[in-house]
N, C-alpha and C. Protein backbone atom coordinates (compact mmCIF):
# COMPACT_ATOMS: atom_id res chain seq x y z
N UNK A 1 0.04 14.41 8.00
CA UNK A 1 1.18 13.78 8.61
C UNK A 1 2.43 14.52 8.10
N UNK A 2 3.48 14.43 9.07
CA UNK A 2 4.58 15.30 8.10
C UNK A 2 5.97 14.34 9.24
N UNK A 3 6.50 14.10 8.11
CA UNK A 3 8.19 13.81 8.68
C UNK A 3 8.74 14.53 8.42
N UNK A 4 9.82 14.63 10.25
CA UNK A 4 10.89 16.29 9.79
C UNK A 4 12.21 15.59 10.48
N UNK A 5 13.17 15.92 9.56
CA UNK A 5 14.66 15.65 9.83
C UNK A 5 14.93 13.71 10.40
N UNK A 6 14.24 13.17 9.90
CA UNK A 6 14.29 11.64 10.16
C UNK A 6 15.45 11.09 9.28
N UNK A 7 16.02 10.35 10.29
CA UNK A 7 17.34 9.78 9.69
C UNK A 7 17.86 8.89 10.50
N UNK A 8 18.08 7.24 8.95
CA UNK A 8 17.94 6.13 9.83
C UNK A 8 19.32 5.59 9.07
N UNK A 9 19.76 4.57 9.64
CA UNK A 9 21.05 3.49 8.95
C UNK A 9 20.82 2.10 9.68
N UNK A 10 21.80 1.63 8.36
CA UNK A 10 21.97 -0.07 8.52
C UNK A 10 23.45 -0.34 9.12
N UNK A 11 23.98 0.00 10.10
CA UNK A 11 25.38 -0.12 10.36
C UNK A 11 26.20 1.01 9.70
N UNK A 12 26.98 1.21 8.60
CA UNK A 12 27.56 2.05 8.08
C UNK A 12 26.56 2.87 6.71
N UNK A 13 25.50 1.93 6.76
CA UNK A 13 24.79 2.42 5.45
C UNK A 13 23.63 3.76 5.73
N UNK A 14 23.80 4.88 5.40
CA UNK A 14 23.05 5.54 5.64
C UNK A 14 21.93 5.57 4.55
N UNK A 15 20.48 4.99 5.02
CA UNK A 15 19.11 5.68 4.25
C UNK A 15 18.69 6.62 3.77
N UNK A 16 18.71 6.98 5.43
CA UNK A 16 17.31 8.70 5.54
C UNK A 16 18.42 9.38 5.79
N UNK A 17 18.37 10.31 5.85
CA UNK A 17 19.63 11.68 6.15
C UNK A 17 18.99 13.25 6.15
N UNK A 18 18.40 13.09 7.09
CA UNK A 18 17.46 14.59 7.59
C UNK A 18 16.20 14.49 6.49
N UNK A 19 15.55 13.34 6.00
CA UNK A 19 14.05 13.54 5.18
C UNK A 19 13.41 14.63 6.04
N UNK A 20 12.76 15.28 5.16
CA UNK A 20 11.47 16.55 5.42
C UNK A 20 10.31 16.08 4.68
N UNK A 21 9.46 15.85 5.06
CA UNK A 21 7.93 15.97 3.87
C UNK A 21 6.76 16.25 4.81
N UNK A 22 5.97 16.91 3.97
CA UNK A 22 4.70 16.79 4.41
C UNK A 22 3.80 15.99 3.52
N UNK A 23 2.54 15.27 4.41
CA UNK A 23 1.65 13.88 3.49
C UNK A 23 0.42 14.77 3.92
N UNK A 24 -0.06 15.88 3.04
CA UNK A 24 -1.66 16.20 3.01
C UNK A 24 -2.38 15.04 3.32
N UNK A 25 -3.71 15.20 4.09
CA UNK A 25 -4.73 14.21 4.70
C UNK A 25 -5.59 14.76 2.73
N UNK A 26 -5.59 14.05 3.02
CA UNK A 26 -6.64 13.48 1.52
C UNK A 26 -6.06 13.60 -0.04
N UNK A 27 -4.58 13.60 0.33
CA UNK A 27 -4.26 13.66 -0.99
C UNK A 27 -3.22 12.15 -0.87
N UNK A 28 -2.80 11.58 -2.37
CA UNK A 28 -1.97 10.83 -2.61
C UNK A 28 -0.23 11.26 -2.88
N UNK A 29 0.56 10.76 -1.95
CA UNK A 29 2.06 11.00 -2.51
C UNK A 29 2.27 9.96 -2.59
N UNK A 30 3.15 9.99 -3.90
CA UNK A 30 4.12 8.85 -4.80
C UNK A 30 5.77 9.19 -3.87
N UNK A 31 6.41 7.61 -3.68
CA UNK A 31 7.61 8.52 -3.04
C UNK A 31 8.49 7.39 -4.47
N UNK A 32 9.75 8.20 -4.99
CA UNK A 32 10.57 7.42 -5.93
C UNK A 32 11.61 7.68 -5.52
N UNK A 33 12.39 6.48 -6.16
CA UNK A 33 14.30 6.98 -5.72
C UNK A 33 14.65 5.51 -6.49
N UNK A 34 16.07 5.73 -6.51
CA UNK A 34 16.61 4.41 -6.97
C UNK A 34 16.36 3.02 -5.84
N UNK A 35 16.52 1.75 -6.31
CA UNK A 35 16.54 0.83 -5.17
C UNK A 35 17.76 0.98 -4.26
N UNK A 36 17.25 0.75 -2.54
CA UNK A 36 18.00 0.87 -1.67
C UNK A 36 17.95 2.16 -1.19
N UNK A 37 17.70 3.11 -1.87
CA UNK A 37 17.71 4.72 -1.22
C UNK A 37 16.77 4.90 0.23
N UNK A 38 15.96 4.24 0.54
CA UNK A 38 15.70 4.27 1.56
C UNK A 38 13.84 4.37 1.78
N UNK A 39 12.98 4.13 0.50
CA UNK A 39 11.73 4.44 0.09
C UNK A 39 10.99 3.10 1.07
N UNK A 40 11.55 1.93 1.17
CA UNK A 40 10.62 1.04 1.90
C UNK A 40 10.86 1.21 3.47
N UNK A 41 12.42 1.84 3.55
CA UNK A 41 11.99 2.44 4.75
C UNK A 41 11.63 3.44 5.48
N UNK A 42 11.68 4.12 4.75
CA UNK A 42 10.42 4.98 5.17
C UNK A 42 9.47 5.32 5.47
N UNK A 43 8.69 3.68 4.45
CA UNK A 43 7.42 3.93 4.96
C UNK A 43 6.97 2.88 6.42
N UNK A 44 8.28 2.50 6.83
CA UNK A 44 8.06 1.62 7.84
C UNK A 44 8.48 2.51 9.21
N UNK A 45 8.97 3.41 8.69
CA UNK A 45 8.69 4.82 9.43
C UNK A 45 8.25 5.37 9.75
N UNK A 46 6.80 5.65 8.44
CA UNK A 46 5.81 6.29 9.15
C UNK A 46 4.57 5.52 9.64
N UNK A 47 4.79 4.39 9.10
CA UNK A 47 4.04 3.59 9.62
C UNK A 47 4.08 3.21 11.12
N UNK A 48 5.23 3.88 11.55
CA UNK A 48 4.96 3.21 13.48
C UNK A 48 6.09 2.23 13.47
N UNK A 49 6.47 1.18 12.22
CA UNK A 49 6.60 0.12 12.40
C UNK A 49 8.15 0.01 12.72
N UNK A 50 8.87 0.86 12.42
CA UNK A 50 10.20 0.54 12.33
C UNK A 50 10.85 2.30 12.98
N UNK A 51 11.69 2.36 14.39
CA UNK A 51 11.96 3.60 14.60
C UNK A 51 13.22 4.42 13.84
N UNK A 52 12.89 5.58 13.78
CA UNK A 52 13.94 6.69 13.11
C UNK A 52 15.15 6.48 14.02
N UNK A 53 16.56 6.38 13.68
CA UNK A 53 17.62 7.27 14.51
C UNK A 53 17.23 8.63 15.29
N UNK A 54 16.79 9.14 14.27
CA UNK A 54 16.71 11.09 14.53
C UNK A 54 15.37 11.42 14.02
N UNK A 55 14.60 12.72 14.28
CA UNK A 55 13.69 12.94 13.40
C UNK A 55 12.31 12.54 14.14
N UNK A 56 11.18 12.85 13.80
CA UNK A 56 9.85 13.03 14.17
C UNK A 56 9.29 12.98 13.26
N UNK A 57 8.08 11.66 13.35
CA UNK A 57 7.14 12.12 12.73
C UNK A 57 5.46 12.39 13.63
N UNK A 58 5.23 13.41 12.77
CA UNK A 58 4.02 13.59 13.33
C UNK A 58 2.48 13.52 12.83
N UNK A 59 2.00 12.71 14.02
CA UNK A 59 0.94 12.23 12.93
C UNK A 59 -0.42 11.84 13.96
N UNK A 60 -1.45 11.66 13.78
CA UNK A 60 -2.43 11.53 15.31
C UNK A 60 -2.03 10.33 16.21
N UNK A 61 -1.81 9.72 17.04
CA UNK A 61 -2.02 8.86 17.95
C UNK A 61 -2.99 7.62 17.59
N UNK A 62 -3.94 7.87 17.22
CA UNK A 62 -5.02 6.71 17.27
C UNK A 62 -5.06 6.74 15.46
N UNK A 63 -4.13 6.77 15.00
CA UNK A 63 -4.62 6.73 13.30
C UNK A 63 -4.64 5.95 13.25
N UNK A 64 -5.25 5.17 11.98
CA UNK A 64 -5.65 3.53 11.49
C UNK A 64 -5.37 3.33 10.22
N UNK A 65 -4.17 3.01 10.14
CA UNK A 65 -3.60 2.51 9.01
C UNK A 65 -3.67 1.31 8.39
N UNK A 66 -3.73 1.17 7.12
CA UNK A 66 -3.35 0.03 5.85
C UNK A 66 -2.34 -0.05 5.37
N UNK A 67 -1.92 -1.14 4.99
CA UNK A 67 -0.89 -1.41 4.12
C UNK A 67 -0.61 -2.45 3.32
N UNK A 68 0.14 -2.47 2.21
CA UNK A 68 0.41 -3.49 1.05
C UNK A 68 2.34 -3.02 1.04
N UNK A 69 2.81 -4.34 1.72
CA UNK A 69 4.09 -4.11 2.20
C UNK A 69 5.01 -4.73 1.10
N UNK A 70 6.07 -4.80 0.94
CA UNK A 70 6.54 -5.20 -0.44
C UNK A 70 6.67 -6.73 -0.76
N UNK A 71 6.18 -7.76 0.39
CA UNK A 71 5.69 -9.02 0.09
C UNK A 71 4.45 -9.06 0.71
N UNK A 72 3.45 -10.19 -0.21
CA UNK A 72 1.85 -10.03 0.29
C UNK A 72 1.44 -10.19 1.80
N UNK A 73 2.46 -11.16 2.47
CA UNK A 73 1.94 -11.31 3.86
C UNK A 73 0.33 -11.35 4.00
N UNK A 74 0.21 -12.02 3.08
CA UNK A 74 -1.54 -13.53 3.30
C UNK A 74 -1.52 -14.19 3.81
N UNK A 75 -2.39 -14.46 4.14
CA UNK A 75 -2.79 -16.21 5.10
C UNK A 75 -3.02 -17.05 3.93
N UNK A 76 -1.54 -17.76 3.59
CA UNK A 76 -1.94 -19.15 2.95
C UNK A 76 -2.65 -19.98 2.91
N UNK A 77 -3.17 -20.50 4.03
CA UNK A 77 -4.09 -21.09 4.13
C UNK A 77 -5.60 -21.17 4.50
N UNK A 78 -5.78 -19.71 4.09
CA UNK A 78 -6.98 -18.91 4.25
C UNK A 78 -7.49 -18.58 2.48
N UNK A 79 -8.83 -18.50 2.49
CA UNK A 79 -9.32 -18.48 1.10
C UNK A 79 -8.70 -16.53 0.93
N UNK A 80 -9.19 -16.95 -0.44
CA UNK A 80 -9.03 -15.35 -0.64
C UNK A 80 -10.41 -14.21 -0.20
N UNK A 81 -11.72 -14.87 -0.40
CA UNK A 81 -12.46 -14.11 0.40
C UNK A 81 -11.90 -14.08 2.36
N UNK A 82 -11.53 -15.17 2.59
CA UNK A 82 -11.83 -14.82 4.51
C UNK A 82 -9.96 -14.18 4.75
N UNK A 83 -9.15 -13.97 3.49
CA UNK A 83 -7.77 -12.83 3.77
C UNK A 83 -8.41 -11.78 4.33
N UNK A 84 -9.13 -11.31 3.21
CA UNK A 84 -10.23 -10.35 2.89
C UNK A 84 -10.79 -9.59 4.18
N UNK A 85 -11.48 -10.48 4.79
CA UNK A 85 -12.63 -10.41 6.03
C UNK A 85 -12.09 -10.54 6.83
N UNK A 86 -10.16 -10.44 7.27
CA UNK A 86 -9.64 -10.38 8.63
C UNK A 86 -9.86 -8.95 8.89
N UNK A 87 -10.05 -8.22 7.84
CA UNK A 87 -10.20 -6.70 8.29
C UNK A 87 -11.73 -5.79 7.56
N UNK A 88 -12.50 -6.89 6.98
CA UNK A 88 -13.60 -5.95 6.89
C UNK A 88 -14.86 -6.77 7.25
N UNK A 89 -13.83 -7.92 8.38
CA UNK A 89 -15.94 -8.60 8.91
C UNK A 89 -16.49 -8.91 8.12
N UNK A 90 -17.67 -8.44 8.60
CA UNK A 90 -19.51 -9.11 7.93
C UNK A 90 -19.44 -7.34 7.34
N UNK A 91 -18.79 -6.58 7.18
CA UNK A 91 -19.15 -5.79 6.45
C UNK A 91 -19.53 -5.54 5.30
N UNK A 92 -19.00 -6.32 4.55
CA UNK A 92 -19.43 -6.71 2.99
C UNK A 92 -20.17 -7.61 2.81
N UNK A 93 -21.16 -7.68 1.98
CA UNK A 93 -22.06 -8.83 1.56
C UNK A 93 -21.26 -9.61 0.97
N UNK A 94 -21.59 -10.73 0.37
CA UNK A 94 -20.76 -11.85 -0.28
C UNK A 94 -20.97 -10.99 -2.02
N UNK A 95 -22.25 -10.64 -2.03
CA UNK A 95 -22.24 -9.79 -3.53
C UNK A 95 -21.25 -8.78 -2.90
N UNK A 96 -20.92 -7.91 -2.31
CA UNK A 96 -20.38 -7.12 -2.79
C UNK A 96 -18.90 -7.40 -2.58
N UNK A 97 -18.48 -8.32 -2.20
CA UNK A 97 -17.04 -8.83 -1.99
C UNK A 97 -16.82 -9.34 -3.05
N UNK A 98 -17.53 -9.80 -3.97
CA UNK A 98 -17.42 -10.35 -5.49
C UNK A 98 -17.35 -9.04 -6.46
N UNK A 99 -17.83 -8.16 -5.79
CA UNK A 99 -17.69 -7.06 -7.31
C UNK A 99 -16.69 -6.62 -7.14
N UNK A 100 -16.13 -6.16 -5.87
CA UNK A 100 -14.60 -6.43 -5.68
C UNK A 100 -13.43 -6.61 -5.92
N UNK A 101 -13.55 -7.92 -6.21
CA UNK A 101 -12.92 -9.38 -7.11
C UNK A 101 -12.73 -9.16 -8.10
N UNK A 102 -14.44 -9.22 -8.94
CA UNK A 102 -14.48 -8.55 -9.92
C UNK A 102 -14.05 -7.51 -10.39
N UNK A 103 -13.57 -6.66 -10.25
CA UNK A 103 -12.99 -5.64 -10.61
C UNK A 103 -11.75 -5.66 -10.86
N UNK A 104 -10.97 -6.08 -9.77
CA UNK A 104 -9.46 -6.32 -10.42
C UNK A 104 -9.20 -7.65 -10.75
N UNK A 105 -10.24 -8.29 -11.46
CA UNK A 105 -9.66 -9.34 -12.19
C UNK A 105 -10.14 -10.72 -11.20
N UNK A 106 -10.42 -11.09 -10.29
CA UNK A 106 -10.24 -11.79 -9.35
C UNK A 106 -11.82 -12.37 -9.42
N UNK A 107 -12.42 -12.55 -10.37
CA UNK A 107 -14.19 -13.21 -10.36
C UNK A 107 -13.70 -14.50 -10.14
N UNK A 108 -14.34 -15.05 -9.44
CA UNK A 108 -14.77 -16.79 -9.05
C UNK A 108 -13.36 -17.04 -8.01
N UNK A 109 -12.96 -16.30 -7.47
CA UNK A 109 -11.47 -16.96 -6.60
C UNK A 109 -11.61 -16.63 -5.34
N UNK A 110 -12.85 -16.10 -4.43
CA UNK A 110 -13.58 -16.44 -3.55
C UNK A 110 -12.89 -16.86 -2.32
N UNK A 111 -13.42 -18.16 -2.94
CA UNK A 111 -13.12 -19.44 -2.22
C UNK A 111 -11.74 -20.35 -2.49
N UNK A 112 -11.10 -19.54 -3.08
CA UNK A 112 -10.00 -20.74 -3.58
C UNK A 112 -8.39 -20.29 -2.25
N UNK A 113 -8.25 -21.28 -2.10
CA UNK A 113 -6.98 -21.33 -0.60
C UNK A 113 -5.66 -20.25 -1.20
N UNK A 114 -5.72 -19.19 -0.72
CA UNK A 114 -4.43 -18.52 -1.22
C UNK A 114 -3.00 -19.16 -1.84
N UNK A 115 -2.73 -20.01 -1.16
CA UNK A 115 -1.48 -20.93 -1.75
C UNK A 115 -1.65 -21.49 -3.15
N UNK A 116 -3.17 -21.37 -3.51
CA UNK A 116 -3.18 -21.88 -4.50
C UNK A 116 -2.91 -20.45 -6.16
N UNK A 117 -3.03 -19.49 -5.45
CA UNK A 117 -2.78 -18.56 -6.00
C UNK A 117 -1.58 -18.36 -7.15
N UNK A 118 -1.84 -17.78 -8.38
CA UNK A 118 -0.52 -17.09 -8.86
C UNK A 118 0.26 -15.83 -7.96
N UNK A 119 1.55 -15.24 -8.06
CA UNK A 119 1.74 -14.25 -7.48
C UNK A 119 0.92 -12.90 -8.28
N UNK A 120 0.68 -13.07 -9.24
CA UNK A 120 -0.13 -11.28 -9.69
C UNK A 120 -1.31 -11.61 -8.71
N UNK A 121 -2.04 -12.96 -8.76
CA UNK A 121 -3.44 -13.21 -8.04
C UNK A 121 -3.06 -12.53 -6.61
N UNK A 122 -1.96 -13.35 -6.12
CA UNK A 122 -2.26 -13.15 -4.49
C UNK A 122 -1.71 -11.66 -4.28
N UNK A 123 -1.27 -11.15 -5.53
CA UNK A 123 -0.66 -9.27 -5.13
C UNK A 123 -2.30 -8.72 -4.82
N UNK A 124 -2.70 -8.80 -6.10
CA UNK A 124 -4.31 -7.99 -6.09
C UNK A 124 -5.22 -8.34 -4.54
N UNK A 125 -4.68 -9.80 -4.08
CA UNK A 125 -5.57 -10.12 -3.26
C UNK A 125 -5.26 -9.08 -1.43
N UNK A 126 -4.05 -8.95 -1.72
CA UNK A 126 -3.38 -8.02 -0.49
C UNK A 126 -3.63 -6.47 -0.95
N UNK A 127 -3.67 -5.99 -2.23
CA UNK A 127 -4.27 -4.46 -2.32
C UNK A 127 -5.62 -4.44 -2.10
N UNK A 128 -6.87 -5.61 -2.40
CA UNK A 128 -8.12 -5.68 -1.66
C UNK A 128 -7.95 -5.64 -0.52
N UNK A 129 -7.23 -6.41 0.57
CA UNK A 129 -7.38 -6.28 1.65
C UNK A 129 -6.97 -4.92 2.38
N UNK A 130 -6.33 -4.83 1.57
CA UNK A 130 -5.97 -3.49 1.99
C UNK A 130 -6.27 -2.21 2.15
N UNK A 131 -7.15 -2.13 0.54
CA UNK A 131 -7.81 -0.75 0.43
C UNK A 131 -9.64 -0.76 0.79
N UNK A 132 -9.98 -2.37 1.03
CA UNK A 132 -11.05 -1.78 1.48
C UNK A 132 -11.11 -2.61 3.26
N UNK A 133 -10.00 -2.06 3.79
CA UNK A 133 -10.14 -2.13 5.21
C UNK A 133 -10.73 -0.47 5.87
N UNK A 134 -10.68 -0.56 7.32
CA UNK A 134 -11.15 1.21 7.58
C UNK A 134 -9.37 1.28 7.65
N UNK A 135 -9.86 2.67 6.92
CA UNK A 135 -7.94 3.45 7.61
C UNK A 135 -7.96 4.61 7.50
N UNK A 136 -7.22 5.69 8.29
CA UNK A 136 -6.84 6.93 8.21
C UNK A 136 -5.92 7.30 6.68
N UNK A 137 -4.78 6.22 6.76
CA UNK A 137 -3.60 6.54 5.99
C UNK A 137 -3.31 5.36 4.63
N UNK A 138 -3.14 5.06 3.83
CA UNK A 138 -2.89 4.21 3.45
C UNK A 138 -1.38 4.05 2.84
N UNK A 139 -0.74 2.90 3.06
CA UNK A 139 0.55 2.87 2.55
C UNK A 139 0.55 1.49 1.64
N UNK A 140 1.37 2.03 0.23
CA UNK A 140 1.32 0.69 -0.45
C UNK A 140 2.94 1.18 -0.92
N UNK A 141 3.58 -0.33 -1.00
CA UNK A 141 4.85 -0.65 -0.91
C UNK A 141 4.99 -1.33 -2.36
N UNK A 142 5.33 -0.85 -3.51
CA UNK A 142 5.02 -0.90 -5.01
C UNK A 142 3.80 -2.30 -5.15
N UNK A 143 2.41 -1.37 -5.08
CA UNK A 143 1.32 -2.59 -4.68
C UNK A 143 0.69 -2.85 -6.02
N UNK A 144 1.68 -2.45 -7.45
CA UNK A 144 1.25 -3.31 -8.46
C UNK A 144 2.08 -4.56 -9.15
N UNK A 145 3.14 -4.15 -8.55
CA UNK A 145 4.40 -5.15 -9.37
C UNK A 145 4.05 -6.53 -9.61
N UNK A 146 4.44 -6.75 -10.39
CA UNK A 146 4.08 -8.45 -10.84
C UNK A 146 2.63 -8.72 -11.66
N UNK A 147 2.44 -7.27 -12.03
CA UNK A 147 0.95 -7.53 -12.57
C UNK A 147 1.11 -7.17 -14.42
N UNK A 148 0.72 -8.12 -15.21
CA UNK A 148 0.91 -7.30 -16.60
C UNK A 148 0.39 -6.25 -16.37
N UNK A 149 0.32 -5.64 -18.14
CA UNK A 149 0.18 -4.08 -18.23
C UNK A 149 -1.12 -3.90 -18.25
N UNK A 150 -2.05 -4.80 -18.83
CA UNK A 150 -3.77 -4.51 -18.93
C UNK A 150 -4.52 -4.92 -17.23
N UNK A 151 -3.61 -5.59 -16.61
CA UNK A 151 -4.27 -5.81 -15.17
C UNK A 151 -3.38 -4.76 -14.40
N UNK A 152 -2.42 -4.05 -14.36
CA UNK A 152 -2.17 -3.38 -13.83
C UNK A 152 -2.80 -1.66 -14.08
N UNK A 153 -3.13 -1.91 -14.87
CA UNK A 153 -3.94 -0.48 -15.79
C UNK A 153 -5.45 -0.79 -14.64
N UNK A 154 -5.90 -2.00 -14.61
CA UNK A 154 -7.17 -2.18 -14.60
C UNK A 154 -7.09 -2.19 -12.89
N UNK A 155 -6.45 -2.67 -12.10
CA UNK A 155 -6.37 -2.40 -10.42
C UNK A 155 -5.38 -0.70 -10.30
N UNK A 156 -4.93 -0.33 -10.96
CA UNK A 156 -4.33 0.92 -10.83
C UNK A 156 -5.75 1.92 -11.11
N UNK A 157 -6.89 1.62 -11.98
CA UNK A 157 -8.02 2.49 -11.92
C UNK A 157 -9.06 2.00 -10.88
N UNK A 158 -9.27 0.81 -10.44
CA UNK A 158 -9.46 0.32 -9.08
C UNK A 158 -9.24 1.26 -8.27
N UNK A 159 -8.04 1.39 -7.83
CA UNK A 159 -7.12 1.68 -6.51
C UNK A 159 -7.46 3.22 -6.34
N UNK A 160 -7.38 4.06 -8.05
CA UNK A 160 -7.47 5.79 -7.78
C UNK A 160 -9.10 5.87 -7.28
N UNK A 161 -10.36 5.23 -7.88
CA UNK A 161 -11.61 4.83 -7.48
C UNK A 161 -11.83 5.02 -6.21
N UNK A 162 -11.38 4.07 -5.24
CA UNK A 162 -11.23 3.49 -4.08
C UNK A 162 -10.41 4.50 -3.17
N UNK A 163 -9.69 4.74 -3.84
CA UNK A 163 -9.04 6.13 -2.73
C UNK A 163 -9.04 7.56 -3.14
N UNK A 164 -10.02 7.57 -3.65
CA UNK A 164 -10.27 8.72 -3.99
C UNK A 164 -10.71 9.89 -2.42
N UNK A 165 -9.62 10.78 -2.61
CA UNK A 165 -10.07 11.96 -1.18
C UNK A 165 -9.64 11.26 0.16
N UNK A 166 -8.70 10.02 -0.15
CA UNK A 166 -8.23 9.47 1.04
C UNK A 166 -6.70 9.78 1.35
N UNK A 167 -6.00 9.58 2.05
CA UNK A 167 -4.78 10.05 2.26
C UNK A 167 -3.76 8.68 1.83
N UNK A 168 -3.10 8.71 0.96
CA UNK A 168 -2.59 7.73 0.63
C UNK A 168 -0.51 7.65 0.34
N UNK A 169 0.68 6.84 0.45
CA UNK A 169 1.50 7.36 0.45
C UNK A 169 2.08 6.07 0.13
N UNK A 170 2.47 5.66 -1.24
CA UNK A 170 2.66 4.89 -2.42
C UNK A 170 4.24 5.10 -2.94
N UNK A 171 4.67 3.97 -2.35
CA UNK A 171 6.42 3.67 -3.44
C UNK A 171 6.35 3.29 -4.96
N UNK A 172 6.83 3.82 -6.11
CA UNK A 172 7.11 3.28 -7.00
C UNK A 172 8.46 3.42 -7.54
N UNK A 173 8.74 2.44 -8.97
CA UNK A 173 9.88 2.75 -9.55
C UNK A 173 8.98 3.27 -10.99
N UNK A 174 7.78 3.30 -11.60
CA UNK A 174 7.26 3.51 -12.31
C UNK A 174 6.78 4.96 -12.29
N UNK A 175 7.14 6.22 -13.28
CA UNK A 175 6.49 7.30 -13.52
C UNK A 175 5.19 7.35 -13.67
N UNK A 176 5.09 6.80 -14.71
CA UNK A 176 3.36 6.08 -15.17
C UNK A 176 2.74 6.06 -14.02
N UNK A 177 3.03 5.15 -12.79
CA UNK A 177 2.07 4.98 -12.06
C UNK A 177 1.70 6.01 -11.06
N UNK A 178 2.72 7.39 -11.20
CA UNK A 178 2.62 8.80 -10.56
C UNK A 178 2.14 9.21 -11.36
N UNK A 179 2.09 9.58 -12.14
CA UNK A 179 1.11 10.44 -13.25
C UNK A 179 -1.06 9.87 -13.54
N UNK A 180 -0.55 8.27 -12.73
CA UNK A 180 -1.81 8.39 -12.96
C UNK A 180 -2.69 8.46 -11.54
N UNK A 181 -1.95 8.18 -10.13
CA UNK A 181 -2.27 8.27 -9.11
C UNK A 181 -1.86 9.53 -8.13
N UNK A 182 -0.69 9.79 -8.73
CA UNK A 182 -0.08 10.67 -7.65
C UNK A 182 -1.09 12.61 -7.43
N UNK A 183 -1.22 12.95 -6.59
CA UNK A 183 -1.44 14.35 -6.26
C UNK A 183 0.48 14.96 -6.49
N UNK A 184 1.03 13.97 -5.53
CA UNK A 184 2.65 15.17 -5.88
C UNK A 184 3.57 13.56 -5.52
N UNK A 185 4.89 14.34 -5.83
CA UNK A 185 5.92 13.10 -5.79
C UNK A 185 6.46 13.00 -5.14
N UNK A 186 7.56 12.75 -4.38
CA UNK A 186 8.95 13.41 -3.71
C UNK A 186 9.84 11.69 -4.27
N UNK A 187 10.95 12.48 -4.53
CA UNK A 187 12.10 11.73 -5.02
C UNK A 187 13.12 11.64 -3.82
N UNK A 188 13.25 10.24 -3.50
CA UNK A 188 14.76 10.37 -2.74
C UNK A 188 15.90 9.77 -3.38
């Protein structure tokens, strides 16, 4: 995928202002900048979701994207396994939707109604849904925040696992979390 010369504003506020990048298919970019510089929108940029002023991006037509947007956008009133299964079906066994779980922390919460969730719970529960849906691209919108440091260590080695050789394109304000995921960076 590559964005060339994209450039967007909020009324007088300018974002983007001629961005260039290219997003290698199977590698991970970290994008950083101060808050407001324009990193969440961007990726609502390349995501389809939100149009450029100026600028092109190019990218296949039929791609199938994921995402972990900078609020969880769960079904409250959906367990945390059937969030889960709006995007991966009967594809998973119930064992293997538990090792899952298990992994970033999340054993025995299954069945429990999202609302009932902490926010670190229901973050992890939107980077599951997320990273094991099908996708071409994946975009996560700082998809550890709110997590201490030993659960964020522990879904941050999750997440490199899981996307490993996939194409992935990740906001942070954290170095750390480029050094341990990133292939390359770009700063805006």
């Amino acid at each position: 995928m590559r964005a060339e010369n994209i450039c967007k504003a909020f009324g007088e506020n300018v974002v983007l202002n001629k961005f260039t990048a290219d997003f290698p298919d199977g590698s991970v970019t970290a994008v950083m900048g101060r808050s407001g510089c324009g990193k969440s929108t961007l990726l609502m940029i390349l995501m389809g979701l939100l149009p450029a002023d100026s600028g092109v991006v190019d990218a296949p037509e039929n791609r199938r994207i994921s995402a972990v947007f900078q609020e969880d956008r769960l079904c409250e009133n959906l367990t945390v396994s059937a969030n889960i299964r709006l995007v991966t079906g009967k594809r998973l066994s119930a064992e293997e939707l538990n090792g899952h779980l298990s992994a970033v922390g999340l054993e025995g919460c299954a069945d429990k109604p999202v609302r009932e969730l902490s926010g670190g719970m229901k973050r992890r529960t939107a980077l599951l849904r997320a990273v094991l849906a099908e996708y071409d691209i994946l975009f996560l919108d700082e998809p550890f925040k709110g997590l201490d440091e030993d659960t964020r260590l522990r879904v941050m080695e999750y997440t490199k696992k899981m996307t490993a050789g996939k194409t992935v394109v990740f906001v942070t304000h954290d170095s750390r979390e480029c050094d341990f995921l990133a292939d390359r960076v770009i700063e805006l």
